[in-house]
C-alpha atoms as a PDB file:
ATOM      1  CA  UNK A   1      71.849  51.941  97.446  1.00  0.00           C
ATOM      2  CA  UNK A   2      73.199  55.457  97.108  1.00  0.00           C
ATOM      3  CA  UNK A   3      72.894  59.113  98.842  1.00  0.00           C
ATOM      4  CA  UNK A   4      74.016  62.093  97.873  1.00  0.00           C
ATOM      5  CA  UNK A   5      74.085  65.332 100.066  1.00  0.00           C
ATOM      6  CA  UNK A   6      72.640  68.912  98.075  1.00  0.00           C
ATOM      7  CA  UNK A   7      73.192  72.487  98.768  1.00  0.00           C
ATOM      8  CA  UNK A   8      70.557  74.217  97.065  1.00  0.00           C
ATOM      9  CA  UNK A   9      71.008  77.856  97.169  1.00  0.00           C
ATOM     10  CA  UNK A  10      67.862  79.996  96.457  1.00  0.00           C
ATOM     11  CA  UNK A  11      70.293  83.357  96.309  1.00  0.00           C
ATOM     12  CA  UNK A  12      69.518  87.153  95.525  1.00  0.00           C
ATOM     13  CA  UNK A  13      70.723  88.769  92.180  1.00  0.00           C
ATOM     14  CA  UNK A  14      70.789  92.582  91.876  1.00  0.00           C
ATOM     15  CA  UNK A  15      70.655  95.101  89.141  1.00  0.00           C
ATOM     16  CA  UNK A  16      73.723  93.578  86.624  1.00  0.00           C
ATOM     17  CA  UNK A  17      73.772  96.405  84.047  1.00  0.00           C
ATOM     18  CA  UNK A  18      77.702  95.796  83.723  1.00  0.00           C
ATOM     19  CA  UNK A  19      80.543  93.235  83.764  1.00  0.00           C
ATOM     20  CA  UNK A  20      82.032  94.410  87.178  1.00  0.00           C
ATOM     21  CA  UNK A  21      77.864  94.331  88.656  1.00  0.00           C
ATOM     22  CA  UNK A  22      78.201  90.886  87.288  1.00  0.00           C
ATOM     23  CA  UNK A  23      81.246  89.823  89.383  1.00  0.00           C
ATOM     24  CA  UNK A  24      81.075  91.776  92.562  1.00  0.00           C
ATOM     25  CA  UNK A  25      77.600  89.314  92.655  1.00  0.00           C
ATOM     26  CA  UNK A  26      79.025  86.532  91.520  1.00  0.00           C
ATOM     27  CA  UNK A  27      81.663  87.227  94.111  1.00  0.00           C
ATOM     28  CA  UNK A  28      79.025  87.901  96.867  1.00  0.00           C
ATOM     29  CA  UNK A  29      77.516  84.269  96.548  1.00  0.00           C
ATOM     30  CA  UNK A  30      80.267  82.262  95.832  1.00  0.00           C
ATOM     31  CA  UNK A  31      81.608  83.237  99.393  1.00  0.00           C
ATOM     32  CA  UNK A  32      78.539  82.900 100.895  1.00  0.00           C
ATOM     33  CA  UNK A  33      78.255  79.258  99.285  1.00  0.00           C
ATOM     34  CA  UNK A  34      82.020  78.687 100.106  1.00  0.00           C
ATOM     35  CA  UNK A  35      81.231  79.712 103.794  1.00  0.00           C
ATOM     36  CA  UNK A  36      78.238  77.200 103.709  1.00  0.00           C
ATOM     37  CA  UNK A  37      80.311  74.475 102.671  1.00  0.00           C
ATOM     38  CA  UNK A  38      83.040  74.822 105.223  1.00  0.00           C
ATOM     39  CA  UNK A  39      80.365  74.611 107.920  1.00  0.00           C
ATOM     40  CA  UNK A  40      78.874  71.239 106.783  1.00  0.00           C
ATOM     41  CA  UNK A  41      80.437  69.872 103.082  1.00  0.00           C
ATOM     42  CA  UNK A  42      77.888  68.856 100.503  1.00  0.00           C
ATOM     43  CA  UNK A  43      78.181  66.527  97.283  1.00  0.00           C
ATOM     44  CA  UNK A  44      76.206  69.238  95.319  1.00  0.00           C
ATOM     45  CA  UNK A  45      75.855  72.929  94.639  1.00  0.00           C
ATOM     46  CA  UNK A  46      73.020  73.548  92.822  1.00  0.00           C
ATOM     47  CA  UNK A  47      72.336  77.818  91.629  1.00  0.00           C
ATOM     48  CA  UNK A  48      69.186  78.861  89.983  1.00  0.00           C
ATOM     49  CA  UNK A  49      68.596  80.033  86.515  1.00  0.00           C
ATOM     50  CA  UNK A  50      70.719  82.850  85.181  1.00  0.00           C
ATOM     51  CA  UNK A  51      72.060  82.806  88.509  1.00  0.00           C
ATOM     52  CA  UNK A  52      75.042  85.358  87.363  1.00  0.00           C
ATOM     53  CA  UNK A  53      72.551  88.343  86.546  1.00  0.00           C
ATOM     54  CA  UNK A  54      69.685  89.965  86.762  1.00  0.00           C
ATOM     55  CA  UNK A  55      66.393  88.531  84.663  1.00  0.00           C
ATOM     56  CA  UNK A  56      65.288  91.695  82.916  1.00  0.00           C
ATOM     57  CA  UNK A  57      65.152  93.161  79.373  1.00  0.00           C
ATOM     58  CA  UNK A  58      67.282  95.731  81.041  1.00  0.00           C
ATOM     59  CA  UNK A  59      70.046  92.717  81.991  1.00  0.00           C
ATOM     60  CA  UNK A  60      69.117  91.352  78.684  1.00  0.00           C
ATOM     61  CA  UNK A  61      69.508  94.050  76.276  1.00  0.00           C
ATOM     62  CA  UNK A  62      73.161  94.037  77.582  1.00  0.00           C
ATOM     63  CA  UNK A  63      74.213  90.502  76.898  1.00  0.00           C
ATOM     64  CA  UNK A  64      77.192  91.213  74.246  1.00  0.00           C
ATOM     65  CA  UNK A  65      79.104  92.018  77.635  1.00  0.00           C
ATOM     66  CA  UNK A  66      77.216  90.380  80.614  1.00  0.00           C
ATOM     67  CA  UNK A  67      77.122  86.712  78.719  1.00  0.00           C
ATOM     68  CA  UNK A  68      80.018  84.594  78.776  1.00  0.00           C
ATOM     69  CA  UNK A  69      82.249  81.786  77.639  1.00  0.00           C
ATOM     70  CA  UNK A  70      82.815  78.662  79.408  1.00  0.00           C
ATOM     71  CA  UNK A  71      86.319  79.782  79.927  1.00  0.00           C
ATOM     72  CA  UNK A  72      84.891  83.143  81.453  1.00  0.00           C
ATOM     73  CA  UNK A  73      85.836  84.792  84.746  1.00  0.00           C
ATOM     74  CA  UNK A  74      82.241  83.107  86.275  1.00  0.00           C
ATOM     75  CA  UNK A  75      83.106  79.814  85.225  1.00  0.00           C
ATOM     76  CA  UNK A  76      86.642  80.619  86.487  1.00  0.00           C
ATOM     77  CA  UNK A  77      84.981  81.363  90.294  1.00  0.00           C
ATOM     78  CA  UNK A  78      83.277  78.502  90.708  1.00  0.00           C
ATOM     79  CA  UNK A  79      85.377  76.102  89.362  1.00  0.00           C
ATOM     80  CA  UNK A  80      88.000  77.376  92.676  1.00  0.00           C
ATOM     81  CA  UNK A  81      84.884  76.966  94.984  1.00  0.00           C
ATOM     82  CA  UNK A  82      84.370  73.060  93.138  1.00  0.00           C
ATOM     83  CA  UNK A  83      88.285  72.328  93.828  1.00  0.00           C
ATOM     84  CA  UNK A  84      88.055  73.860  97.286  1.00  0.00           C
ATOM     85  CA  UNK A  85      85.550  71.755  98.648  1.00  0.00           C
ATOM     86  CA  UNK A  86      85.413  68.562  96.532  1.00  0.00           C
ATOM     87  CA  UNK A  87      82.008  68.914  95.489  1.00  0.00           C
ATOM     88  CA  UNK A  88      80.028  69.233  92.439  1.00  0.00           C
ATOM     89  CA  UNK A  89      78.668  73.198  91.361  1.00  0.00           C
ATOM     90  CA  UNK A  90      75.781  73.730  88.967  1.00  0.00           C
ATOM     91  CA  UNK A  91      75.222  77.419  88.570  1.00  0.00           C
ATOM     92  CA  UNK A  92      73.256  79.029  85.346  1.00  0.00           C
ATOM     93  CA  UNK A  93      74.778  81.938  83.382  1.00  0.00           C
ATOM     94  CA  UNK A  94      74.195  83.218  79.844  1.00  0.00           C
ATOM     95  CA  UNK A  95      76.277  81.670  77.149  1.00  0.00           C
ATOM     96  CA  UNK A  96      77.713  82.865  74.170  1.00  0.00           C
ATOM     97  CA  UNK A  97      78.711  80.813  71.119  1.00  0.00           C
ATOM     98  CA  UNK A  98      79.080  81.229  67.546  1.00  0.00           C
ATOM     99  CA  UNK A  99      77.229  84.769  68.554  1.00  0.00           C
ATOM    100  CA  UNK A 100      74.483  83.088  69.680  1.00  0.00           C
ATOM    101  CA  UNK A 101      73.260  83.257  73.397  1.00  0.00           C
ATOM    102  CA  UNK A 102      71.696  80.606  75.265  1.00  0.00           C
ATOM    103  CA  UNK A 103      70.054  80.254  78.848  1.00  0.00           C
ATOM    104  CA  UNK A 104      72.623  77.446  80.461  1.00  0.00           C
ATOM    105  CA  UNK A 105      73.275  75.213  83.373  1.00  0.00           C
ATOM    106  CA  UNK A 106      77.270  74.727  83.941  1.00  0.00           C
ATOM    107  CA  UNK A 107      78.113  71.473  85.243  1.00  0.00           C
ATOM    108  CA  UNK A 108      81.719  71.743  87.474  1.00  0.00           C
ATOM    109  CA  UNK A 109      82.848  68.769  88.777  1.00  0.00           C
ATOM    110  CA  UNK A 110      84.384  67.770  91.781  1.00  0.00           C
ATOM    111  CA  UNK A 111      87.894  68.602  90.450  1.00  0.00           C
ATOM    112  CA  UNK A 112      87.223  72.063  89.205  1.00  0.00           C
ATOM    113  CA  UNK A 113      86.616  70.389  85.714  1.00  0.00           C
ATOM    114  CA  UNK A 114      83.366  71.520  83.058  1.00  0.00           C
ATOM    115  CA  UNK A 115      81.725  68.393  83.463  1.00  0.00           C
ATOM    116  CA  UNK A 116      79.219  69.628  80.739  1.00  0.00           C
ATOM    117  CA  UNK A 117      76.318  71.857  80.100  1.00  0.00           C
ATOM    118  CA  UNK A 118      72.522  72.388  79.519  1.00  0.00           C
ATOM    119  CA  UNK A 119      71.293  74.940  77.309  1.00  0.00           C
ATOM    120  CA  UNK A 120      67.484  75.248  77.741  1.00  0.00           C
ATOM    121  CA  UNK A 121      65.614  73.408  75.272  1.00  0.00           C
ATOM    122  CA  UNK A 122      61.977  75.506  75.495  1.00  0.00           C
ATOM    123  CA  UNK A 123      62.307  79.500  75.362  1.00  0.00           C
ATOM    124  CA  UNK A 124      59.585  81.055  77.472  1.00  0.00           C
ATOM    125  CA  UNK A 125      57.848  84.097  76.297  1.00  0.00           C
ATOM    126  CA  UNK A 126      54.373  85.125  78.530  1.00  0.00           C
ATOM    127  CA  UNK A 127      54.426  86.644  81.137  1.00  0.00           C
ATOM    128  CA  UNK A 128      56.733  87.975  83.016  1.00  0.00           C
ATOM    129  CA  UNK A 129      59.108  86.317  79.744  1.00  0.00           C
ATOM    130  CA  UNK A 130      60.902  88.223  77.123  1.00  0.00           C
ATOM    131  CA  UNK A 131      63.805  84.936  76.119  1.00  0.00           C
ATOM    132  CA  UNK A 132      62.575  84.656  72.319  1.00  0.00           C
ATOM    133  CA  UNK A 133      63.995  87.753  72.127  1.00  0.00           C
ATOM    134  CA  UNK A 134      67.467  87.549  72.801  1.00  0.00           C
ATOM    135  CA  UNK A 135      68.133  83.396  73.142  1.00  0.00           C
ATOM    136  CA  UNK A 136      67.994  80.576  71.493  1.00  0.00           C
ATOM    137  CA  UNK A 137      67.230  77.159  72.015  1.00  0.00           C
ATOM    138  CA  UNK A 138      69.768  74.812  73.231  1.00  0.00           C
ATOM    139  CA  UNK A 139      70.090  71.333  71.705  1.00  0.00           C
ATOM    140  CA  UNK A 140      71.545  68.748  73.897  1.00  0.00           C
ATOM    141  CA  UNK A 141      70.548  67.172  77.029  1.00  0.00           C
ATOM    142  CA  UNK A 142      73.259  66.484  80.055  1.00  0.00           C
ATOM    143  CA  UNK A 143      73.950  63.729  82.576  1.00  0.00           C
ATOM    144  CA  UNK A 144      75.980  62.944  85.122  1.00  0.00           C
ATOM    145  CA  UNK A 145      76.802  60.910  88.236  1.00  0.00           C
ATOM    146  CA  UNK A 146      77.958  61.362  91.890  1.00  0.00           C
ATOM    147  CA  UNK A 147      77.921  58.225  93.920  1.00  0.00           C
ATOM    148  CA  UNK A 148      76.337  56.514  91.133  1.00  0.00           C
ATOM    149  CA  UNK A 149      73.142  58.746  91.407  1.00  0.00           C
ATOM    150  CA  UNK A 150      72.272  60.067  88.084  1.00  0.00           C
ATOM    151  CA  UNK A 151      71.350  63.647  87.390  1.00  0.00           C
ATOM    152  CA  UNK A 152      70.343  66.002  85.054  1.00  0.00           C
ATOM    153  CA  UNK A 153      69.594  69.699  85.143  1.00  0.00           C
ATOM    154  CA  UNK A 154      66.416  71.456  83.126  1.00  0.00           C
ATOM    155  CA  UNK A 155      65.592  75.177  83.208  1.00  0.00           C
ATOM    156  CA  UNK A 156      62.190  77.034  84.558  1.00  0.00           C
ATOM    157  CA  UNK A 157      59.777  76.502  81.080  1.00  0.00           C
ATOM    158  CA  UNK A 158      61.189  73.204  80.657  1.00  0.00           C
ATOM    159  CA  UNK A 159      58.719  71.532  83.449  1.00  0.00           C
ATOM    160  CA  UNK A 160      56.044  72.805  81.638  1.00  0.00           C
ATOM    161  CA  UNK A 161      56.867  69.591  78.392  1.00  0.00           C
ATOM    162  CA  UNK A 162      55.774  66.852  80.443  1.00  0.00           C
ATOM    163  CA  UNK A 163      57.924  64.517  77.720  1.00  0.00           C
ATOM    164  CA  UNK A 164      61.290  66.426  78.996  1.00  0.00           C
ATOM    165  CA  UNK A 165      61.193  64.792  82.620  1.00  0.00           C
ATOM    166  CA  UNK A 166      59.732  61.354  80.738  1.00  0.00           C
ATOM    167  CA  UNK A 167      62.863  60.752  78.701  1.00  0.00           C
ATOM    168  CA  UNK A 168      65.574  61.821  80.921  1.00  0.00           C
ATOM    169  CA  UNK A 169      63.596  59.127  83.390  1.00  0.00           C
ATOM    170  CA  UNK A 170      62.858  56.126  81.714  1.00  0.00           C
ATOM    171  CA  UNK A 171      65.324  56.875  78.419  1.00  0.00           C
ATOM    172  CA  UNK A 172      68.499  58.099  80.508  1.00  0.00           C
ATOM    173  CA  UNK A 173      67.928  56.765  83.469  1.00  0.00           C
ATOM    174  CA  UNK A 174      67.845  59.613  85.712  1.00  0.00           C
ATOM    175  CA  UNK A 175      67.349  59.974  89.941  1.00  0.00           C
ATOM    176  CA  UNK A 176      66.798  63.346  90.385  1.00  0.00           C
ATOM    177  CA  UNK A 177      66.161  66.178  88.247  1.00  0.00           C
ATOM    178  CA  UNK A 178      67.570  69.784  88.978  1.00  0.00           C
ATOM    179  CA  UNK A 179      65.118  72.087  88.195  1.00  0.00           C
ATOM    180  CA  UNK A 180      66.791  75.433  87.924  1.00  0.00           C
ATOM    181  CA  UNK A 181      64.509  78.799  87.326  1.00  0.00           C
ATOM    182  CA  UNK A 182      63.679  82.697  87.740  1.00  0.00           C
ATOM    183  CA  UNK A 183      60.366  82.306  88.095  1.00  0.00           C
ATOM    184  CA  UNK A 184      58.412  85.622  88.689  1.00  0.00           C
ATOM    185  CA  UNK A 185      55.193  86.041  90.881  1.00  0.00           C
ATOM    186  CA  UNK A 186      52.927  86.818  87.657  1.00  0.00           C
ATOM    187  CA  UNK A 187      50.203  85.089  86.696  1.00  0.00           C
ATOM    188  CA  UNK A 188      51.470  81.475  86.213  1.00  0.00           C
ATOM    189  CA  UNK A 189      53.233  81.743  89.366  1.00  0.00           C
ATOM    190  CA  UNK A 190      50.916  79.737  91.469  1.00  0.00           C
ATOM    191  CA  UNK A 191      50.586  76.641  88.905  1.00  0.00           C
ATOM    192  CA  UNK A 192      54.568  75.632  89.474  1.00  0.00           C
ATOM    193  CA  UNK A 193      54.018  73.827  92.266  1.00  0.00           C
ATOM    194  CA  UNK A 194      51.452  71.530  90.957  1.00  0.00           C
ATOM    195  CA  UNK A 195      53.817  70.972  88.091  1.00  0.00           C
ATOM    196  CA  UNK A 196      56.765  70.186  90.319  1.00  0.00           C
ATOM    197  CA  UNK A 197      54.773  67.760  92.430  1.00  0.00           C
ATOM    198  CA  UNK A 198      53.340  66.109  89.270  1.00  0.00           C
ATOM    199  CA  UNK A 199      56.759  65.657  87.150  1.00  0.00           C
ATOM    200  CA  UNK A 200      58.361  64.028  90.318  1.00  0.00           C
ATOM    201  CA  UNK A 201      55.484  61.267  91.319  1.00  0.00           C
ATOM    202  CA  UNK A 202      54.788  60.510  87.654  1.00  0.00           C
ATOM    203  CA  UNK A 203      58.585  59.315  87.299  1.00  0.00           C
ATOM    204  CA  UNK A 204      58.848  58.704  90.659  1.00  0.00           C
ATOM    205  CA  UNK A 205      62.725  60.693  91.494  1.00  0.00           C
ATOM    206  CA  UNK A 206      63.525  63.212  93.054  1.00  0.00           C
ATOM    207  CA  UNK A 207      62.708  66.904  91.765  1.00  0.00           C
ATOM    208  CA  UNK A 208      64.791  70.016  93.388  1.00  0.00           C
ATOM    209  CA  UNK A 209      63.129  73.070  91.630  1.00  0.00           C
ATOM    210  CA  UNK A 210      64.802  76.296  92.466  1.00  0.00           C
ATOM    211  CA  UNK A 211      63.997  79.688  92.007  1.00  0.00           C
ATOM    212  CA  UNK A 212      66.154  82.764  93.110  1.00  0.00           C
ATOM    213  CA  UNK A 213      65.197  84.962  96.183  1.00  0.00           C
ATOM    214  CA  UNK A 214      63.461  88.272  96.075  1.00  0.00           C
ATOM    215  CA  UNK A 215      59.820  89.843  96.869  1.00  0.00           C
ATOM    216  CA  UNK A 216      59.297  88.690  93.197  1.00  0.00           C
ATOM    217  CA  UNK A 217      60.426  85.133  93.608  1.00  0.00           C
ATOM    218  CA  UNK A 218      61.380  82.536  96.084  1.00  0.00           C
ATOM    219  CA  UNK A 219      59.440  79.911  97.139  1.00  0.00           C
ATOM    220  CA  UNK A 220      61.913  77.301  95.762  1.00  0.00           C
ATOM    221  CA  UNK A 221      61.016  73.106  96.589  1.00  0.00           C
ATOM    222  CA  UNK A 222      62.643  69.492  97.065  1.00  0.00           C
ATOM    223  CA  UNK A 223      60.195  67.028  95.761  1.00  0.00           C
ATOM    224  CA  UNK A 224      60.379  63.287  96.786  1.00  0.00           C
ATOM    225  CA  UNK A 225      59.330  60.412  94.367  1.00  0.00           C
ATOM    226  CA  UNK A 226      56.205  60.381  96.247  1.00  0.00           C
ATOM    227  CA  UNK A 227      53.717  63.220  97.924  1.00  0.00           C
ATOM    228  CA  UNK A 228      51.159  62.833 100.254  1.00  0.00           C
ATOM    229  CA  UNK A 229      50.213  64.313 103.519  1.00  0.00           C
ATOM    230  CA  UNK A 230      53.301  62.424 105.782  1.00  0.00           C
ATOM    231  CA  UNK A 231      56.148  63.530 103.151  1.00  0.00           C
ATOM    232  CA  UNK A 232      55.118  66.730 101.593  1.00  0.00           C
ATOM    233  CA  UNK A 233      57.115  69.040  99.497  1.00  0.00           C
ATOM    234  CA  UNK A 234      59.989  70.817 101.232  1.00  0.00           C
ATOM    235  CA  UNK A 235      59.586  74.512 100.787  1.00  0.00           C
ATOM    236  CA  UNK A 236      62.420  77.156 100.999  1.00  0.00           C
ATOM    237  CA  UNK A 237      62.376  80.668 102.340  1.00  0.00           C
ATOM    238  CA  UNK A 238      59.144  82.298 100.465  1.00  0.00           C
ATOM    239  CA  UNK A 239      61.313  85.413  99.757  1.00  0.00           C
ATOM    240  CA  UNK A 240      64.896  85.499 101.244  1.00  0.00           C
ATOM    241  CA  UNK A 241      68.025  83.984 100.520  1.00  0.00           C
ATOM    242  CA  UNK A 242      68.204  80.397 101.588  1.00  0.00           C
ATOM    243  CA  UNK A 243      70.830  77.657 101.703  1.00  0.00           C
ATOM    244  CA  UNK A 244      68.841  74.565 102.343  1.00  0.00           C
ATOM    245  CA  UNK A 245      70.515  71.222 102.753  1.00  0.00           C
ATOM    246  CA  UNK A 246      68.444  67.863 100.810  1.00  0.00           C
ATOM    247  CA  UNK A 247      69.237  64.299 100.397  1.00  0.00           C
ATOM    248  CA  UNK A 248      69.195  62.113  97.412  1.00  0.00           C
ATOM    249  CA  UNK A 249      68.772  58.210  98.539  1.00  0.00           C
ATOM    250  CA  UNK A 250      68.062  55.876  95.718  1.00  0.00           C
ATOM    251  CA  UNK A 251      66.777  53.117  98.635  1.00  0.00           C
ATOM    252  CA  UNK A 252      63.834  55.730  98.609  1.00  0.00           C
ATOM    253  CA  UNK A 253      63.199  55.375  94.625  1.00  0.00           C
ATOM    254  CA  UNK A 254      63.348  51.589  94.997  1.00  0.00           C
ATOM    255  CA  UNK A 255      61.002  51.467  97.439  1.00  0.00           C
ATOM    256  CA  UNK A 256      58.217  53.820  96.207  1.00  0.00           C
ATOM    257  CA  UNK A 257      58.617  51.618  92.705  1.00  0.00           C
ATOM    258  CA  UNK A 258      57.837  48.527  94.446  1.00  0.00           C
ATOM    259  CA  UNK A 259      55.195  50.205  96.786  1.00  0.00           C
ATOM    260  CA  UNK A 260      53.484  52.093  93.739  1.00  0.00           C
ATOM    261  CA  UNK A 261      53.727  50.112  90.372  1.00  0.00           C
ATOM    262  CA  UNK A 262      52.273  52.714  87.963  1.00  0.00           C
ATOM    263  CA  UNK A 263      55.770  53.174  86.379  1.00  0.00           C
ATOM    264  CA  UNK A 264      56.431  49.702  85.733  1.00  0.00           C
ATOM    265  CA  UNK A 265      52.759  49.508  85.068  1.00  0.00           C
ATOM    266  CA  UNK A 266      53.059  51.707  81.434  1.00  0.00           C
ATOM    267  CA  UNK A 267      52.442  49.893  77.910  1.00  0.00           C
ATOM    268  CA  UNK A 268      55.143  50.259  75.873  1.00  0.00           C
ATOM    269  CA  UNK A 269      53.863  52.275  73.311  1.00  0.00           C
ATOM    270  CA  UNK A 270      50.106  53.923  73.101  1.00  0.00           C
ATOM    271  CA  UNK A 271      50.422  55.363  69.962  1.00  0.00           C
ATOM    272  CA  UNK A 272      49.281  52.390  68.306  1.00  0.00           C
ATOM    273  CA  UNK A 273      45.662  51.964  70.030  1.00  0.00           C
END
């Protein structure tokens, strides 16, 4: 059985109306993160959605210079934070390519490499939500491994397609599902947690879903494969900044699988009742 240690880091972005608001933030946390780690080392940074500016049609409307290439200076900071401290980064940014711009999760491995990336598969427009707008839709899933644990990021919305979490489970195999966001206290604000709690006991891994700080958001969570009254969800800071430490231990998955059967319980296919 495996463990893997996570930093998730449910940080503050300000007003980014230009490039150098972008990296005097960007700046900002990556010390703070890079302080964190030399206190107590972790196998995983995880960032929340966008976690390079601010989420606003204001931030938006200015994405021909605030989004970025993977080679950009963002990219560029975190990789030195990755190589620093031998651990793993996943931070979200805005993407351009082709002149297209997507919402994405940056994978940096422990090396300072681009392991990969998620572009978010289902654009969100109620709401507080203007992405139709200005995004696209990404196109490709990502996976990856640290002590033999598998991961896989999704962003905010993406919770929401129950058939998301089902395939990177049973199709790709996945522990624990990094569940990056900027959710905004409007009116569907209150339903994420049941959705959090239901994606990880229905696939029975882990769930980290993490939302950046501010009287408008916070309230990020750790889900374990299973919920009830003796392990509940873990709850971050309802408002501030937080750098909360979780653990990853595929002994737990096994033994909630063997405990409760439902998943191995499943029919192969109902589509033909």
């Amino acid at each position: 059985m495996s463990k893997c240690s996570i930093l998730a880091c449910q940080v503050s972005v300000p007003k980014t109306r230009s490039c150098n608001d972008r990296d005097n933030h960007v700046d900002r946390i990556s010390d703070l993160v890079s302080q964190k780690l030399f206190a107590q080392p972790s196998d995983l940074v995880v960032l929340p959605e966008l976690s390079t500016i601010e989420y606003s049609r204001e931030s938006f409307s200015r994405l021909d210079s605030l989004a970025e290439l993977l080679d950009g200076r963002s990219v560029g900071v975190w990789q030195k934070v990755a190589r620093m401290h031998s651990c793993y980064i996943v931070f979200g940014m805005p993407r351009i390519q082709d002149n297209h711009y997507r919402i994405s999760q940056i994978v940096i491995d422990s090396h300072g490499n681009i392991n990969g990336y998620y572009d978010k598969l289902h654009i969100c427009q109620y709401g507080a939500s203007m992405e139709k707008e200005f995004f696209d839709r990404g196109e490709n899933l990502h996976v990856f491994s640290i002590n033999d644990i598998r991961f896989s990021p999704i962003i905010c919305y993406d919770i929401r397609i129950p058939e998301l979490c089902r395939t990177l489970t049973l199709t790709h195999g996945v522990d624990c599902i990094l569940h990056s966001g900027a959710y905004f206290r409007d009116e569907s604000f209150d339903s994420w947690k049941a959705f959090v709690t239901t994606r990880s006991m229905e696939n029975q891994i882990y769930l980290l879903s993490l939302n950046r700080a501010g009287v408008d958001f916070g309230q990020s969570m750790f889900a374990l494969p299973w919920t009830d009254q003796n392990t509940p969800i873990a709850m971050l800071d309802e408002y501030c900044e937080s750098f909360t430490r979780f653990t990853v231990d595929t002994g737990c998955i096994a033994n909630i699988r063997e405990n409760y059967t439902f998943l191995g319980d499943k029919l192969d296919d109902y589509g033909t009742l």
